[in-house]
PDB file of N, CA and C in Angstrom:
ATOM      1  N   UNK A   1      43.398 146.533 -81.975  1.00  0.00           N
ATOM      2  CA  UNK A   1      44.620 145.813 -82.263  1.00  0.00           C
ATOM      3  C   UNK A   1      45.793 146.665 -81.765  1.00  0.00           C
ATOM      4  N   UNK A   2      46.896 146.178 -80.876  1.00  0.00           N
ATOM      5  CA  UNK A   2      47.743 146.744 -80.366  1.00  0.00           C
ATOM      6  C   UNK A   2      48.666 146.374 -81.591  1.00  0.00           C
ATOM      7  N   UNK A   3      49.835 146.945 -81.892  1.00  0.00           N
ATOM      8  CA  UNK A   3      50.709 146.963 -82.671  1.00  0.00           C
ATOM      9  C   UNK A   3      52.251 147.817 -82.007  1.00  0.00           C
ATOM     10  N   UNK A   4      53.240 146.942 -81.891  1.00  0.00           N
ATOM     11  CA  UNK A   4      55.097 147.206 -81.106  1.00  0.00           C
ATOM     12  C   UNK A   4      55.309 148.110 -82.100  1.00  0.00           C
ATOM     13  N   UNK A   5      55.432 149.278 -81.791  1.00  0.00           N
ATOM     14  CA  UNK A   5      56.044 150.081 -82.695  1.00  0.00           C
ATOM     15  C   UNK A   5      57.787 149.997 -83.362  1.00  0.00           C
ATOM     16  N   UNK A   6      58.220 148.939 -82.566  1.00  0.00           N
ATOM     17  CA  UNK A   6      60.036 148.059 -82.938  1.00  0.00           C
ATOM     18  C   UNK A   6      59.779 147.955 -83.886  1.00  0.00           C
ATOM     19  N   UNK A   7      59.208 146.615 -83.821  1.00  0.00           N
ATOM     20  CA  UNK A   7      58.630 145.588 -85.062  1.00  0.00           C
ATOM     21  C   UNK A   7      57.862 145.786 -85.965  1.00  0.00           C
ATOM     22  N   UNK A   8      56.773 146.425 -85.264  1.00  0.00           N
ATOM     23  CA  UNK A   8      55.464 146.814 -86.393  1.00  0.00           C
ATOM     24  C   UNK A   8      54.662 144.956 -86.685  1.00  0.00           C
ATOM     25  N   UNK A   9      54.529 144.258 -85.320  1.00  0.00           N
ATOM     26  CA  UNK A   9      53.875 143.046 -85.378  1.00  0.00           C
ATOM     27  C   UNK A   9      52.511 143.276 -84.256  1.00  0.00           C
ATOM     28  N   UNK A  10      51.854 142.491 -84.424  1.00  0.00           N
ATOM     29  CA  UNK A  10      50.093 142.701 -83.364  1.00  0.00           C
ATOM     30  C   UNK A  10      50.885 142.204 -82.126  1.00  0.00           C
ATOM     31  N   UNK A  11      50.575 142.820 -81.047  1.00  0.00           N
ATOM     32  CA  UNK A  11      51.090 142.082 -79.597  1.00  0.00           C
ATOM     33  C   UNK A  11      49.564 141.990 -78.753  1.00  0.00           C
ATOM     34  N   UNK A  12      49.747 141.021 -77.878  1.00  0.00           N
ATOM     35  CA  UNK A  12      48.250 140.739 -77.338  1.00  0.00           C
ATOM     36  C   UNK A  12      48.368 141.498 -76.138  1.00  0.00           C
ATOM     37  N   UNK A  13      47.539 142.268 -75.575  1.00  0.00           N
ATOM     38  CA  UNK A  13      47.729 142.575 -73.977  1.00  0.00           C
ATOM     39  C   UNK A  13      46.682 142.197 -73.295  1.00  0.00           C
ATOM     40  N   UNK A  14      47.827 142.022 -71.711  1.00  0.00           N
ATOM     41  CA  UNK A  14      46.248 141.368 -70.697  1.00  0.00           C
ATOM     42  C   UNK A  14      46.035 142.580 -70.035  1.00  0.00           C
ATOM     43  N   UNK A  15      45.249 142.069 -68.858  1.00  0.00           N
ATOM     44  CA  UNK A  15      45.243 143.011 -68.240  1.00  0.00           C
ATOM     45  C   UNK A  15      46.412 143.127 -66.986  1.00  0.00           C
ATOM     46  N   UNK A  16      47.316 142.312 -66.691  1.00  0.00           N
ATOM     47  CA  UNK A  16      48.596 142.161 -66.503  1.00  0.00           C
ATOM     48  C   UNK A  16      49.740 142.768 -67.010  1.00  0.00           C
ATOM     49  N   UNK A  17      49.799 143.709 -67.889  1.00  0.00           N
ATOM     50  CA  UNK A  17      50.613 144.581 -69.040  1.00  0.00           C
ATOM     51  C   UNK A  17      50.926 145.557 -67.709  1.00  0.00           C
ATOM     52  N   UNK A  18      52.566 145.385 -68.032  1.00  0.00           N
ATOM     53  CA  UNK A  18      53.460 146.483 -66.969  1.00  0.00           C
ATOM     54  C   UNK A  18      54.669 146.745 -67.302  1.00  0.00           C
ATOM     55  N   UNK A  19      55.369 148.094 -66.805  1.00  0.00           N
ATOM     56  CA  UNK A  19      56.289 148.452 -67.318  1.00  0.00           C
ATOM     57  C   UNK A  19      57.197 147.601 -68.097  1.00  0.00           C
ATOM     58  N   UNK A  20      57.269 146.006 -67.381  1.00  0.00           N
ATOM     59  CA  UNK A  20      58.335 145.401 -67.654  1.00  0.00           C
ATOM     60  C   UNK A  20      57.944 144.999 -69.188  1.00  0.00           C
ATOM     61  N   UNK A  21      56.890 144.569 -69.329  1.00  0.00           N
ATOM     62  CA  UNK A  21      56.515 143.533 -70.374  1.00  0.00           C
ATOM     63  C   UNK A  21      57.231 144.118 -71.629  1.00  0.00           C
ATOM     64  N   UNK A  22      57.474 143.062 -72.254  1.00  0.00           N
ATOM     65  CA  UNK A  22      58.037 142.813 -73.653  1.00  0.00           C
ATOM     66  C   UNK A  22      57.421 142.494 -74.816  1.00  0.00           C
ATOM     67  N   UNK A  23      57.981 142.851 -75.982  1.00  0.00           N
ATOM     68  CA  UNK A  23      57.300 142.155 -77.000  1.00  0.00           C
ATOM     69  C   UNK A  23      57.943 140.690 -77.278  1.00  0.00           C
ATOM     70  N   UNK A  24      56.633 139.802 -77.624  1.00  0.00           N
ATOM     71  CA  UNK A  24      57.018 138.535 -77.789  1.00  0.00           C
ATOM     72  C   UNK A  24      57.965 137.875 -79.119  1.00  0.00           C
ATOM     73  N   UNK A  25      57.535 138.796 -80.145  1.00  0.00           N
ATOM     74  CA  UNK A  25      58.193 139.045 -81.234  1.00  0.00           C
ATOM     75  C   UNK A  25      59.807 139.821 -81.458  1.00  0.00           C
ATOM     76  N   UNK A  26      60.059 140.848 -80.991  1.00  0.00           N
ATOM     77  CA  UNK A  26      61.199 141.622 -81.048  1.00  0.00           C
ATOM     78  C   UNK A  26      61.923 141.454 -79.628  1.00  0.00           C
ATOM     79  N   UNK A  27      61.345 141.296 -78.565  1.00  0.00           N
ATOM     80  CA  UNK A  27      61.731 141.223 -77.342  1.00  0.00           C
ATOM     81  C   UNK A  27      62.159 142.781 -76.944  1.00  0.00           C
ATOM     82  N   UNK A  28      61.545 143.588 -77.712  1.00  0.00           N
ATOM     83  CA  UNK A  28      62.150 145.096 -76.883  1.00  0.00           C
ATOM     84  C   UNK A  28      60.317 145.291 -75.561  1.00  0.00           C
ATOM     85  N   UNK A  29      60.870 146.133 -75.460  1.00  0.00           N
ATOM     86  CA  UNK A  29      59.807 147.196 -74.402  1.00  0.00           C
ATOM     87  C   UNK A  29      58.631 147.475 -74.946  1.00  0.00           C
ATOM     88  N   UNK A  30      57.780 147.137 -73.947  1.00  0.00           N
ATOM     89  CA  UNK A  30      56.298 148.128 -74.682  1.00  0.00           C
ATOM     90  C   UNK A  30      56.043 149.055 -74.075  1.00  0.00           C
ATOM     91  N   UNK A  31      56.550 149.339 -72.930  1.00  0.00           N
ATOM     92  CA  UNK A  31      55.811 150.605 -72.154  1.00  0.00           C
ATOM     93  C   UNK A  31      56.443 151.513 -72.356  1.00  0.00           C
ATOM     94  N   UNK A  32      56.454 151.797 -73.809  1.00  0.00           N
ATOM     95  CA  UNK A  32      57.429 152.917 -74.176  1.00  0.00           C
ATOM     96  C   UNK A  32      56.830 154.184 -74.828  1.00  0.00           C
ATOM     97  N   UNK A  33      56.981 155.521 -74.667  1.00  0.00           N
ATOM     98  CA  UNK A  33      56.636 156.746 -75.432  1.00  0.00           C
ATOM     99  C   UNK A  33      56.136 156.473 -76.907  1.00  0.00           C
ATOM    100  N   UNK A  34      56.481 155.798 -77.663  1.00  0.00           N
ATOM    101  CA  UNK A  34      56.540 155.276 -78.947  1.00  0.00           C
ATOM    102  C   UNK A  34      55.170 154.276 -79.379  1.00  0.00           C
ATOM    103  N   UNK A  35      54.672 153.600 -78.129  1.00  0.00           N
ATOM    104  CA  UNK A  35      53.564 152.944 -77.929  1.00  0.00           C
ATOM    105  C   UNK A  35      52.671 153.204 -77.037  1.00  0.00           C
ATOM    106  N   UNK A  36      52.637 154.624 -77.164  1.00  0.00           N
ATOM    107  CA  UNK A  36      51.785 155.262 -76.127  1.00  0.00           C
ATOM    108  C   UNK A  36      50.707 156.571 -77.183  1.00  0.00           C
ATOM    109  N   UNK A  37      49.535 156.519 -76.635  1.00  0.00           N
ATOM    110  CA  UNK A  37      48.455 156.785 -77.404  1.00  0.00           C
ATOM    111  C   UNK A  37      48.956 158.226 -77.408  1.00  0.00           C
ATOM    112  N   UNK A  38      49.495 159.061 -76.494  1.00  0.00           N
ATOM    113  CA  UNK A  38      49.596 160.495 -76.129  1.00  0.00           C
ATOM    114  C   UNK A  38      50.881 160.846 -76.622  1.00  0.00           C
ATOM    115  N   UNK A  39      51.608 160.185 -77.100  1.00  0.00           N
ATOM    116  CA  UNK A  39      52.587 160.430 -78.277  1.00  0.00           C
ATOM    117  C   UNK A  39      52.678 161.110 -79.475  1.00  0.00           C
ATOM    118  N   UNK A  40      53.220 162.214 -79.303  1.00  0.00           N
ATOM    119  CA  UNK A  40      53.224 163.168 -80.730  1.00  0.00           C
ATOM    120  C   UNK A  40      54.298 163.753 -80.972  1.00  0.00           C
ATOM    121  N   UNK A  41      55.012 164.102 -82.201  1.00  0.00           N
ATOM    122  CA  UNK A  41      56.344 164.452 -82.317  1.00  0.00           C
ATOM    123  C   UNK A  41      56.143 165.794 -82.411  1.00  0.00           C
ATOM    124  N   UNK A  42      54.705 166.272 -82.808  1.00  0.00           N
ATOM    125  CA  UNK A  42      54.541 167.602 -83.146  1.00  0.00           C
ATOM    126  C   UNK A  42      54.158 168.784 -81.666  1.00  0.00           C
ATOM    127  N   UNK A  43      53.804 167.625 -80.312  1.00  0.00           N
ATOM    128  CA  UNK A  43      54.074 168.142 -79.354  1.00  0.00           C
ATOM    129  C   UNK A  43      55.370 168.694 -78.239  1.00  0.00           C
ATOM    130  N   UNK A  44      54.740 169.886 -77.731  1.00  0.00           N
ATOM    131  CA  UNK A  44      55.192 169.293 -76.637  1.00  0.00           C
ATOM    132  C   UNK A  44      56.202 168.174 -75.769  1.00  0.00           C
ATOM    133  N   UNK A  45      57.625 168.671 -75.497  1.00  0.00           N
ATOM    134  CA  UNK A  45      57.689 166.920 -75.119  1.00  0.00           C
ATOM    135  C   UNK A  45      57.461 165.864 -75.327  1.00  0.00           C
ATOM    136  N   UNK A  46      56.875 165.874 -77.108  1.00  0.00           N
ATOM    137  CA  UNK A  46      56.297 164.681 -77.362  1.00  0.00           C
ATOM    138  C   UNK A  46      55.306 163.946 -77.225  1.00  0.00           C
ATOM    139  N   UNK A  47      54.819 165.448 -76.161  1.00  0.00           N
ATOM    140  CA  UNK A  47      53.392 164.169 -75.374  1.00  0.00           C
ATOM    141  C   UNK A  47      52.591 165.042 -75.491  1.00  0.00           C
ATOM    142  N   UNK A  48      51.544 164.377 -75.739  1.00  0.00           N
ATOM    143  CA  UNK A  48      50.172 165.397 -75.558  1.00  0.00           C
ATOM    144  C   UNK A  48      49.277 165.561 -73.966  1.00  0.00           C
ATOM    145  N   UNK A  49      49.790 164.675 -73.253  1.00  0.00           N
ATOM    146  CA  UNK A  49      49.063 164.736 -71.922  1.00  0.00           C
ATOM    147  C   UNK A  49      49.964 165.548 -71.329  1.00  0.00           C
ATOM    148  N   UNK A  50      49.453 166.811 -70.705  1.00  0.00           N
ATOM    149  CA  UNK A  50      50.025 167.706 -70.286  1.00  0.00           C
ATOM    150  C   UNK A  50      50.934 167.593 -68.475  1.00  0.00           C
ATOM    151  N   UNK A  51      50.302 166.871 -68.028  1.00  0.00           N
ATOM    152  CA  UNK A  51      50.602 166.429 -66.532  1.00  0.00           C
ATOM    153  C   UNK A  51      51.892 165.201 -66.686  1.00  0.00           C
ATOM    154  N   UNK A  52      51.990 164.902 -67.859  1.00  0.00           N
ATOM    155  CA  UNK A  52      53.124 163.383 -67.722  1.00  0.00           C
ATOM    156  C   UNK A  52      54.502 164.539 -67.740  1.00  0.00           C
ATOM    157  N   UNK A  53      55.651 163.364 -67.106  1.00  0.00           N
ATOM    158  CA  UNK A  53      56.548 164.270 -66.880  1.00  0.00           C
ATOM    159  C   UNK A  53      57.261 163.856 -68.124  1.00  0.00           C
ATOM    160  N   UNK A  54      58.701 164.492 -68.060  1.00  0.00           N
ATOM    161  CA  UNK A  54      59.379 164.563 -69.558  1.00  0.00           C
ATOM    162  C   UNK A  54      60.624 163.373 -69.602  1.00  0.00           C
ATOM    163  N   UNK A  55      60.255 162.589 -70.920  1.00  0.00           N
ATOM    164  CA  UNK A  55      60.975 161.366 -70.752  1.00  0.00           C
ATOM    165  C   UNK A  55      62.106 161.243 -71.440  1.00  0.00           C
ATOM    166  N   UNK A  56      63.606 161.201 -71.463  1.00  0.00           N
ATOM    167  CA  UNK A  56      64.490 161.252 -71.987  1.00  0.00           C
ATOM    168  C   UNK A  56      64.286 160.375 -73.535  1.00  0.00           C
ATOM    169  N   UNK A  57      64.370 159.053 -73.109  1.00  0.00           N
ATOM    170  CA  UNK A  57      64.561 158.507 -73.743  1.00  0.00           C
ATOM    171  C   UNK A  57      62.733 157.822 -74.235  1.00  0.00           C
ATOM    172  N   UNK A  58      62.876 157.346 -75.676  1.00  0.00           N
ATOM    173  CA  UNK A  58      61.483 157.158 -75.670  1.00  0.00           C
ATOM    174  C   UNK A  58      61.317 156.146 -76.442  1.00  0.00           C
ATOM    175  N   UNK A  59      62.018 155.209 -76.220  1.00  0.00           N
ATOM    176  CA  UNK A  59      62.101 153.757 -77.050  1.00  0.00           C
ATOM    177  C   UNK A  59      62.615 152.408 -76.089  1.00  0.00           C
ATOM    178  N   UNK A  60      62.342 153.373 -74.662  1.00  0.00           N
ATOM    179  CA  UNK A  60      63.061 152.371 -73.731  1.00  0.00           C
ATOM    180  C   UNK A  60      62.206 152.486 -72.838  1.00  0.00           C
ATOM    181  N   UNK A  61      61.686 151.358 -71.509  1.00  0.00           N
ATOM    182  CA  UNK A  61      60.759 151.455 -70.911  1.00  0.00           C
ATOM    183  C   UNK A  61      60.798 152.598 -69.628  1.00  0.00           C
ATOM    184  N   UNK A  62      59.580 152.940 -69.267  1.00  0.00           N
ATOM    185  CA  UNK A  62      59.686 153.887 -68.380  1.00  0.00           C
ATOM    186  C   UNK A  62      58.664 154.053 -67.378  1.00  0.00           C
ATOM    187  N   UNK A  63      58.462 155.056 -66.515  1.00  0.00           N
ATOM    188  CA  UNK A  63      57.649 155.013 -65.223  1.00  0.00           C
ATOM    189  C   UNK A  63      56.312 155.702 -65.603  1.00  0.00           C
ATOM    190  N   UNK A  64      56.400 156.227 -66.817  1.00  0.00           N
ATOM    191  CA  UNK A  64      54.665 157.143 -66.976  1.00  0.00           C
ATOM    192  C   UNK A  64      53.681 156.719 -66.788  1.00  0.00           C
ATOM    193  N   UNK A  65      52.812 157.102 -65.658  1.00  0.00           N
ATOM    194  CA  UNK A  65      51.616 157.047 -65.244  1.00  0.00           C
ATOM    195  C   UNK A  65      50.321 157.283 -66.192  1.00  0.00           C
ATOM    196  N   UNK A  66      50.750 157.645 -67.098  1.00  0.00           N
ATOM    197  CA  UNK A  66      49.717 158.177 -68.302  1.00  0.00           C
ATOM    198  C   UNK A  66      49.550 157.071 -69.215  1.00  0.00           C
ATOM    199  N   UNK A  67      50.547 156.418 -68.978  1.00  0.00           N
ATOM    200  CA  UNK A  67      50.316 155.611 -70.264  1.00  0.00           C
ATOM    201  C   UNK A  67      49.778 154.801 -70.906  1.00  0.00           C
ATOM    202  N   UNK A  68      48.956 154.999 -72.070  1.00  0.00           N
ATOM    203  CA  UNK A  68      48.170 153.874 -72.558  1.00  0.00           C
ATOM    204  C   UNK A  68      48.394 153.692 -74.304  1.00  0.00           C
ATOM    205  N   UNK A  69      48.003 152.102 -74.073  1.00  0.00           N
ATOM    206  CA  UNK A  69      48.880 151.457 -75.253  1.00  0.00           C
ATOM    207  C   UNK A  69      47.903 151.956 -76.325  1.00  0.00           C
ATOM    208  N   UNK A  70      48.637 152.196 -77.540  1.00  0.00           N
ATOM    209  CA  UNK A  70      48.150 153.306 -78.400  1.00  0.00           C
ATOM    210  C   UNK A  70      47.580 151.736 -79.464  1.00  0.00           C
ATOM    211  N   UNK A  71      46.174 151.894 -80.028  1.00  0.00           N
ATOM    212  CA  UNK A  71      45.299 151.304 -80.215  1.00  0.00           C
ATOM    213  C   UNK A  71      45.308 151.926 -81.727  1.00  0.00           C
ATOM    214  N   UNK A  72      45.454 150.303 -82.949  1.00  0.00           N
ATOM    215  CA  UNK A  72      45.316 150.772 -83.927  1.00  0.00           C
ATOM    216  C   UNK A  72      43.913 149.755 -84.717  1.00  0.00           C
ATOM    217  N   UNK A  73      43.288 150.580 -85.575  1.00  0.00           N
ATOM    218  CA  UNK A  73      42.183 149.605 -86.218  1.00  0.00           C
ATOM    219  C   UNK A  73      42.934 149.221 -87.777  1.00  0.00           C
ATOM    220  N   UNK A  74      42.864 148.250 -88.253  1.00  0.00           N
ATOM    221  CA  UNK A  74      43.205 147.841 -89.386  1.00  0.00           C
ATOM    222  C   UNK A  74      42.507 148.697 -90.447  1.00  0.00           C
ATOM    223  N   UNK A  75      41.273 148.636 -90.063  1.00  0.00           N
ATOM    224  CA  UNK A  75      40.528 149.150 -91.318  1.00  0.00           C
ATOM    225  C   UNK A  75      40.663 150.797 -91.686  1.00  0.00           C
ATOM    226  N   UNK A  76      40.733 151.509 -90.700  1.00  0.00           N
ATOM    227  CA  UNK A  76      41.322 153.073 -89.915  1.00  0.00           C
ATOM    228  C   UNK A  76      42.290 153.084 -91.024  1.00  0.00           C
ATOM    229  N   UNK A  77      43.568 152.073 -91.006  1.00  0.00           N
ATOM    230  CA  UNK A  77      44.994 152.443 -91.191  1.00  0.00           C
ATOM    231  C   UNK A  77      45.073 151.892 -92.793  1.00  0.00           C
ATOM    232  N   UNK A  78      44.095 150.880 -93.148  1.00  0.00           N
ATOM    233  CA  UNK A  78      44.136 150.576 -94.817  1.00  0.00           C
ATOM    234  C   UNK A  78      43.508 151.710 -95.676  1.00  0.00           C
ATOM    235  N   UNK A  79      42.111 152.263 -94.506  1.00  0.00           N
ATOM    236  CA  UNK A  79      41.458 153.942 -95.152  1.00  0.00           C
ATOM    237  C   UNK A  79      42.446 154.563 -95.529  1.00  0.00           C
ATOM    238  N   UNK A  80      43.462 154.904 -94.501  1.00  0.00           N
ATOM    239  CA  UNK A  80      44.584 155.860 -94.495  1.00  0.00           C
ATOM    240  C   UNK A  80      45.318 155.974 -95.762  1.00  0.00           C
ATOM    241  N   UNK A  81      45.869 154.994 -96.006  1.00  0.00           N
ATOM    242  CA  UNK A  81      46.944 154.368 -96.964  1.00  0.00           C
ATOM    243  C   UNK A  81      46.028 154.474 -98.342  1.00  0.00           C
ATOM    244  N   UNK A  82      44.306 153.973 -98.356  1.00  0.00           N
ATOM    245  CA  UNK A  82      44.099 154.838 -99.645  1.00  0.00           C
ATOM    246  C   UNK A  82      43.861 155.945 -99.982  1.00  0.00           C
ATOM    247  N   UNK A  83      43.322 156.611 -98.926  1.00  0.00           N
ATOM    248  CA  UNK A  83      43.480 157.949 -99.514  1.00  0.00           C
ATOM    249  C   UNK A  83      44.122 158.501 -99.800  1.00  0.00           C
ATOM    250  N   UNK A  84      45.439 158.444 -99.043  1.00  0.00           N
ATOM    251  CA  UNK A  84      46.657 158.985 -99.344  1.00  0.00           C
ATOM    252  C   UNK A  84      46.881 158.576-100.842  1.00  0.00           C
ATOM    253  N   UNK A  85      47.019 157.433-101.347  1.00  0.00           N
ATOM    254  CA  UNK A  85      46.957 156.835-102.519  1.00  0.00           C
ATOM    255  C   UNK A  85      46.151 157.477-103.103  1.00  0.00           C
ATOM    256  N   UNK A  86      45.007 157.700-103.328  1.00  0.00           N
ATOM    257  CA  UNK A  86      44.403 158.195-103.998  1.00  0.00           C
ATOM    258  C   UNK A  86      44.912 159.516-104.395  1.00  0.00           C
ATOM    259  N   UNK A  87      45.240 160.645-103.100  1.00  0.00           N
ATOM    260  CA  UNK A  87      45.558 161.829-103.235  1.00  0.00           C
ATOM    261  C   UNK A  87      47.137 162.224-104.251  1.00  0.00           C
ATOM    262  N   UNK A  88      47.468 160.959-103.984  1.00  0.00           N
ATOM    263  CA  UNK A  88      49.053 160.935-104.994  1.00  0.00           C
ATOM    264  C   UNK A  88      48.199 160.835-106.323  1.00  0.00           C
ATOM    265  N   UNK A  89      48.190 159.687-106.568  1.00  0.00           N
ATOM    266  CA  UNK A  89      47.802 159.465-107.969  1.00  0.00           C
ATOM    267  C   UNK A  89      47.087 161.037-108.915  1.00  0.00           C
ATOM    268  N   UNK A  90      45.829 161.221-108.170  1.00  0.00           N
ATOM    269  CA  UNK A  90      45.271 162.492-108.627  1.00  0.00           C
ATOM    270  C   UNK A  90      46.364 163.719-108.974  1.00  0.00           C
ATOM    271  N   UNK A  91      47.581 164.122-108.008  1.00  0.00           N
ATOM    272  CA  UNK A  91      48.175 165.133-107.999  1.00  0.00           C
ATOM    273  C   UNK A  91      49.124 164.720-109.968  1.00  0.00           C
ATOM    274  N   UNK A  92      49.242 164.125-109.544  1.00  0.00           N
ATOM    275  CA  UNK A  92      50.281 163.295-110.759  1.00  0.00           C
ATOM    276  C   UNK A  92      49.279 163.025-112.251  1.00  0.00           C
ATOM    277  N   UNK A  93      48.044 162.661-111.920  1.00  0.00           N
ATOM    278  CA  UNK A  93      47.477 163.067-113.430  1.00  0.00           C
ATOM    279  C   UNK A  93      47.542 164.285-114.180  1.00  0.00           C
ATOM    280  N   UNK A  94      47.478 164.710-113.642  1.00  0.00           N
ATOM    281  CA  UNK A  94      47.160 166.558-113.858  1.00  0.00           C
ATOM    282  C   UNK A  94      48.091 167.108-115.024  1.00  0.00           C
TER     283      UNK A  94
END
């Protein structure tokens, strides 16, 4: 499941997906740093692929050759959210 990091809505991709494309929902950019799998704030430039070059802006579309649309699983991201949950609750009984 792809997911616009704008909006935070499912966007479908073809195999036609290019710099230009938009979200159908928000109408911003998808080929953006922000929706890109190699995206990290804790990196580097932000990026974890070491060969991409350095992108000013990262919510606006751009030329990176690296880029691939960052892929989320529902079930991955509801795990997430309980454990975390879980890990609150526990700290707070105590």
């Amino acid at each position: 499941m792809n997911i616009c990091t704008l909006c935070r809505k499912e966007v479908e991709i073809n195999k036609y997906f290019s710099r230009k494309s938009a979200c159908p929902k928000c109408g911003g950019d998808l080929h953006i740093c922000l929706n890109c799998r190699f995206y990290s704030e804790s990196a580097h430039n932000k990026c974890i692929e070491t060969k991409a070059e350095f992108q000013r802006v990262r919510d606006r579309a751009n030329f990176c050759d690296y880029f691939v649309f960052k892929e989320v699983t529902s079930s991955s991201s509801d795990n997430e959210k309980e454990t975390a949950k879980k890990k609150l609750d526990d700290l707070f009984r105590k």
